[in-house]
Protein backbone atom coordinates (compact mmCIF):
# COMPACT_ATOMS: atom_id res chain seq x y z
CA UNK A 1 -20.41 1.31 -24.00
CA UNK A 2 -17.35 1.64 -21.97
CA UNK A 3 -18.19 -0.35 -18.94
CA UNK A 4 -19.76 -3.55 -21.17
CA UNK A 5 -22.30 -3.75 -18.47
CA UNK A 6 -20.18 -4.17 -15.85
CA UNK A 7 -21.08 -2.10 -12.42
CA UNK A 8 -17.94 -0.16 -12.08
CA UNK A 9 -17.03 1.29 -8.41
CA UNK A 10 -13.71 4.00 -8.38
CA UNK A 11 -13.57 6.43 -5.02
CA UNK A 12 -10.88 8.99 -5.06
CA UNK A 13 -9.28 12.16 -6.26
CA UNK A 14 -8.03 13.15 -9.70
CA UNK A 15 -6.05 16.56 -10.23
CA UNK A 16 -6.31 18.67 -13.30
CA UNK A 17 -3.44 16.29 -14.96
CA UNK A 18 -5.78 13.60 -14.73
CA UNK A 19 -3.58 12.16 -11.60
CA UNK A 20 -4.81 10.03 -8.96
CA UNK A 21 -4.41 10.22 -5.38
CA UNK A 22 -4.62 8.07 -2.37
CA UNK A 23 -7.58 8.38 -0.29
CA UNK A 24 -9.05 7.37 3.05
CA UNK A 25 -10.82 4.37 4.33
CA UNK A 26 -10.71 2.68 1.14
CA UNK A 27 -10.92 -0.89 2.98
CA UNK A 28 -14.50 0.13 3.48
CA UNK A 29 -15.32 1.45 0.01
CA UNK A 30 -13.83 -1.87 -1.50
CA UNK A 31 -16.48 -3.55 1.11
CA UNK A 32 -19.43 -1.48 0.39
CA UNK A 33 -18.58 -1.78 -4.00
CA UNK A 34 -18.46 -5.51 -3.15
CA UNK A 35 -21.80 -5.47 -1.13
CA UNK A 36 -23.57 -3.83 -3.28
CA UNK A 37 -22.68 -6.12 -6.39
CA UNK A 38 -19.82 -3.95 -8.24
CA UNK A 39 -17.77 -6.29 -11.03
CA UNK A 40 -14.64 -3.78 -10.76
CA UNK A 41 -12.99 -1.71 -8.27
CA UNK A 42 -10.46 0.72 -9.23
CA UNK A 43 -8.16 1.74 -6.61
CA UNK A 44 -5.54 4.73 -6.34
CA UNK A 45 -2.05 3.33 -7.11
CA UNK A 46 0.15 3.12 -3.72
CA UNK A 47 -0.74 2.15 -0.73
CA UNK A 48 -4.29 1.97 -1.60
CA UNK A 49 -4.06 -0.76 -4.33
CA UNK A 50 -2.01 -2.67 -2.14
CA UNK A 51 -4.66 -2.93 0.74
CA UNK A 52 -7.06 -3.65 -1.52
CA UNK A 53 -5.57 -6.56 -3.35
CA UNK A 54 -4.40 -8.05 -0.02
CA UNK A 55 -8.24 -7.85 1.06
CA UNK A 56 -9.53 -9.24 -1.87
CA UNK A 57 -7.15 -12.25 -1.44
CA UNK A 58 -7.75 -13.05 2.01
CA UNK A 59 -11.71 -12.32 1.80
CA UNK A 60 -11.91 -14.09 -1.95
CA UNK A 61 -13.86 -10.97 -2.77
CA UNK A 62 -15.57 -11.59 -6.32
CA UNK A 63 -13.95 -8.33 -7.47
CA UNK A 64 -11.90 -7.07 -10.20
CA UNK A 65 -9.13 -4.53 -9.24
CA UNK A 66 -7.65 -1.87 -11.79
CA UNK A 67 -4.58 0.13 -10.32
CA UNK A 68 -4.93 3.45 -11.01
CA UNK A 69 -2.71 5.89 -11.72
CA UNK A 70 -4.18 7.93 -14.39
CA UNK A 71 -7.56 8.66 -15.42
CA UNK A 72 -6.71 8.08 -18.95
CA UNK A 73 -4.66 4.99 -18.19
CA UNK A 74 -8.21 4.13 -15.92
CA UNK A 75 -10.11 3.82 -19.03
CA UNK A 76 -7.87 2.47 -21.07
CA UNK A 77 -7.94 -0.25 -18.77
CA UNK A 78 -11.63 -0.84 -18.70
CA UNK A 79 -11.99 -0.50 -22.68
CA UNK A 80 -9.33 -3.87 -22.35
CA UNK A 81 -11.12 -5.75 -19.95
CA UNK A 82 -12.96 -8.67 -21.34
């Protein structure tokens, strides 16, 4: 079981290379995973991380935040968590 549980939230785009890009409004998808109980957010590298962990600072959002950049480097990640 990959996500251990865990209610995993991750909005955006991936190409055919497995890439992922930045998207839009993701102050209020990182609101909405954290209202409705997610245990990790994974946010397009960039810009969009960046917001995100600045958020989840200032708010103390109960959140964990993977920076992704990959979808294979995505769930590499989340088979390391603990």
């Amino acid at each position: 079981d990959l996500t251990k549980g865990k209610k995993i939230v991750g909005p955006g785009t991936i190409d055919e290379y497995g890439n992922v890009g930045e998207i839009d409004g993701v102050r209020y998808k990182l609101k909405g995973a954290v209202n409705s109980g997610a245990n990790i957010f994974i946010a397009p590298s960039g810009e969009n991380y960046n917001e995100c962990k600045k958020i989840i600072e200032e708010k103390n959002y109960d959140i964990k935040l993977i920076e992704a950049k990959t979808f294979e480097q995505v769930l590499v990640s989340i088979a390391n968590l603990d």
